[in-house]
C-alpha atoms as a PDB file:
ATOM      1  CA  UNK A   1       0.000   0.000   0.000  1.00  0.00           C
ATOM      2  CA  UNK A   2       1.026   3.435  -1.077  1.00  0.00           C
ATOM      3  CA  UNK A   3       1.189   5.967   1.928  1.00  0.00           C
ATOM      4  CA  UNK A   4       3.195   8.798   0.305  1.00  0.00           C
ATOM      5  CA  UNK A   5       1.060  11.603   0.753  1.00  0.00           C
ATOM      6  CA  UNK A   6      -0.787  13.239  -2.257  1.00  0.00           C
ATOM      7  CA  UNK A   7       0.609  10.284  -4.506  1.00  0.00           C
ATOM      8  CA  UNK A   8      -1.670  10.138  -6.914  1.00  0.00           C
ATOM      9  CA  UNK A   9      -2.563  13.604  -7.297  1.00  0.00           C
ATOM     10  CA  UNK A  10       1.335  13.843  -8.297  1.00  0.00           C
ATOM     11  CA  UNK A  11       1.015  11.673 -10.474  1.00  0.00           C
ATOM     12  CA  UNK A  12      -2.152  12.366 -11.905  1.00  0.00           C
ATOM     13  CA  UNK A  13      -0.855  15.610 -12.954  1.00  0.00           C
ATOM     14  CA  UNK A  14       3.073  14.284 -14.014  1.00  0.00           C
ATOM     15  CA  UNK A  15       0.724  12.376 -16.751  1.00  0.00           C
ATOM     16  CA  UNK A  16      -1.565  15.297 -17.666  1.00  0.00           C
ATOM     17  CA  UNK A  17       1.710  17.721 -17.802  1.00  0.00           C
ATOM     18  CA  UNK A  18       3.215  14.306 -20.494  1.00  0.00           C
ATOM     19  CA  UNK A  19       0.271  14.522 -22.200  1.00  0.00           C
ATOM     20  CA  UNK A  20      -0.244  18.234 -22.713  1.00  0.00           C
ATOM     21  CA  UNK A  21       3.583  18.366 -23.861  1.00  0.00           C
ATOM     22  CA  UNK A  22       3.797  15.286 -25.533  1.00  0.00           C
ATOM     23  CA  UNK A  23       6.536  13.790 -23.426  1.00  0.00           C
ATOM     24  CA  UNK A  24       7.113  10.636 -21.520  1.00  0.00           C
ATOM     25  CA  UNK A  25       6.505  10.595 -17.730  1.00  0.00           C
ATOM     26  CA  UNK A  26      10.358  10.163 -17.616  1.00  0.00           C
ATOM     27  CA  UNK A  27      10.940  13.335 -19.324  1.00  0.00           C
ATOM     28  CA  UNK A  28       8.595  15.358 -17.497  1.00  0.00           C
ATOM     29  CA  UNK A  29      10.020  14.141 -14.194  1.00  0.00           C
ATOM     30  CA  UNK A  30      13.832  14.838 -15.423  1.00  0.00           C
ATOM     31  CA  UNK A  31      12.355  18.593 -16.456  1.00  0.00           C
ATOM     32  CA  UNK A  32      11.332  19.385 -13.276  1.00  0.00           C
ATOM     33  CA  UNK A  33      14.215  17.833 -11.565  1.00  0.00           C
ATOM     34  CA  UNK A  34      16.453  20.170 -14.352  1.00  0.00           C
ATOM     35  CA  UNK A  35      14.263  22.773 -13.423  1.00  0.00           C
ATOM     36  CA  UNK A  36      12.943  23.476 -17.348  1.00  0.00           C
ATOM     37  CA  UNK A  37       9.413  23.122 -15.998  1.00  0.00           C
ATOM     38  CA  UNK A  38       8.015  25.682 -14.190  1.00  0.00           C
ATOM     39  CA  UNK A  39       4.459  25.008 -12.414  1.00  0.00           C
ATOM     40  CA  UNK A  40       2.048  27.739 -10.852  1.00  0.00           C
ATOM     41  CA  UNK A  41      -1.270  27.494  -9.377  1.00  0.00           C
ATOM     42  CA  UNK A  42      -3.928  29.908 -10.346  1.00  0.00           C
ATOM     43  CA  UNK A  43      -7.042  31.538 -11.011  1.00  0.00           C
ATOM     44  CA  UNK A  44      -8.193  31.982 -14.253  1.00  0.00           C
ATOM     45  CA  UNK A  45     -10.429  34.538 -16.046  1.00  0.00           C
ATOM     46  CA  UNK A  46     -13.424  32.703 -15.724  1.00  0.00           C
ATOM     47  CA  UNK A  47     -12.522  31.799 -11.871  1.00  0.00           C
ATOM     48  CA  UNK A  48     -11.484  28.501 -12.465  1.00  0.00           C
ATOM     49  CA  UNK A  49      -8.621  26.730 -10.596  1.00  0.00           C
ATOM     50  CA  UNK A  50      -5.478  25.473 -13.252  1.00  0.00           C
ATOM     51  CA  UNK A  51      -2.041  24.434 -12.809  1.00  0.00           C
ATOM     52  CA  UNK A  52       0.136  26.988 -15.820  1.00  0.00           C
ATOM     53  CA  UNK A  53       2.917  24.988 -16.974  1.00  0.00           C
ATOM     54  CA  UNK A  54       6.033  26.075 -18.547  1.00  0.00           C
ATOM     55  CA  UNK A  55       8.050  24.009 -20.495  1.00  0.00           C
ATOM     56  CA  UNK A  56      10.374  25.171 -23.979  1.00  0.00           C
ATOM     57  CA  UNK A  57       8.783  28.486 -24.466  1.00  0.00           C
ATOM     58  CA  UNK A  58       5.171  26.852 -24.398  1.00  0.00           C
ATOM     59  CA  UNK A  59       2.315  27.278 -21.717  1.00  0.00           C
ATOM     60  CA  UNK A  60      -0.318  24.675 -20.750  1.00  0.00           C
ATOM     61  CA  UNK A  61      -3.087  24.687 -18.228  1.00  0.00           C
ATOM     62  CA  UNK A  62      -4.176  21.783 -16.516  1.00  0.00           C
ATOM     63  CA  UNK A  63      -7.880  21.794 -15.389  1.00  0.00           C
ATOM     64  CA  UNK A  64      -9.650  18.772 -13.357  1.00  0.00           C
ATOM     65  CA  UNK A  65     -10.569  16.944 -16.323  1.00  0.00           C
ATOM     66  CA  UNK A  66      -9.062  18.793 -19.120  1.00  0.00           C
ATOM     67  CA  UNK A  67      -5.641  20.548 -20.602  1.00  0.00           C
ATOM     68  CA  UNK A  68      -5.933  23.922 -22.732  1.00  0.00           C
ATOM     69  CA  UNK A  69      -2.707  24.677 -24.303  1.00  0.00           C
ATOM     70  CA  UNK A  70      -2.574  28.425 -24.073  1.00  0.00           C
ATOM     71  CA  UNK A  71      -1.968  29.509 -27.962  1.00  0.00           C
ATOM     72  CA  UNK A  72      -3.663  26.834 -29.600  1.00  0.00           C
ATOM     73  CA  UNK A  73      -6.995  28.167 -30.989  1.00  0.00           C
ATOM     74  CA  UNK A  74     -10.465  26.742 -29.836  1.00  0.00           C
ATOM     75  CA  UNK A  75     -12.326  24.684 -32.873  1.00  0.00           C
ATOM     76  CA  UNK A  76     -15.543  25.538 -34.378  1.00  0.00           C
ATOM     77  CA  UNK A  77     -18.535  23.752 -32.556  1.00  0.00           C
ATOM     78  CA  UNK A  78     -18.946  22.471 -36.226  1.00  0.00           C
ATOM     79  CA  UNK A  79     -15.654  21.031 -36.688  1.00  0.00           C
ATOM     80  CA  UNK A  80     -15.235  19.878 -33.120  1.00  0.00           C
ATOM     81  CA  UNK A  81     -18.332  17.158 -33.665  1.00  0.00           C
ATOM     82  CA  UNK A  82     -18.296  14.274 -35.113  1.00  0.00           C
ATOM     83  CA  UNK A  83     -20.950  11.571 -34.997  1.00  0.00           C
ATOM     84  CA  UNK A  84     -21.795  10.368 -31.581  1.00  0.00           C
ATOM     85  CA  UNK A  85     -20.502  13.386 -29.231  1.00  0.00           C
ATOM     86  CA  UNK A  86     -22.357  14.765 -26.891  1.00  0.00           C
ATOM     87  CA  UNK A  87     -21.907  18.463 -27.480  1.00  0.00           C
ATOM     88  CA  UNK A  88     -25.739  18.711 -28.122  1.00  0.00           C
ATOM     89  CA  UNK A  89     -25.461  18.634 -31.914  1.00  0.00           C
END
């Protein structure tokens, strides 16, 4: 049994961070230990609670539940769907 505290949040978010920058686990952990990612928790415009990450120039925020890379532009509802979402359409 695990008893580290706040394990799996950690990790939770070392995979969301991979994800969002298209790295490995292992490379996200040997940024932060090189100190090339830099992590703040914040507020956002619309009052919502993120995690910015910096890594190579780019910016990512990590949401419960979903990552918005800051700089990459929304889709179009339109484009967006495709048959069986659940946006509504």
């Amino acid at each position: 049994m695990e008893n580290r505290e706040m394990f799996e949040e950690i990790a939770a978010l070392i995979g969301s961070i991979a994800k969002a920058f298209e790295l490995s686990d292992g490379d996200v952990v040997a940024a932060i230990e090189r100190g090339d990612l830099g992590m703040e928790m914040l507020t956002d415009d619309e009052g919502q609670n993120c995690v910015e990450v910096t890594h190579s120039g780019r910016v990512a925020r990590i949401y419960p539940g979903a990552i918005f890379r800051v700089g990459d532009q929304p889709q179009d509802k339109e484009e967006e769907c495709g048959s069986g979402c659940s946006c509504g359409h």
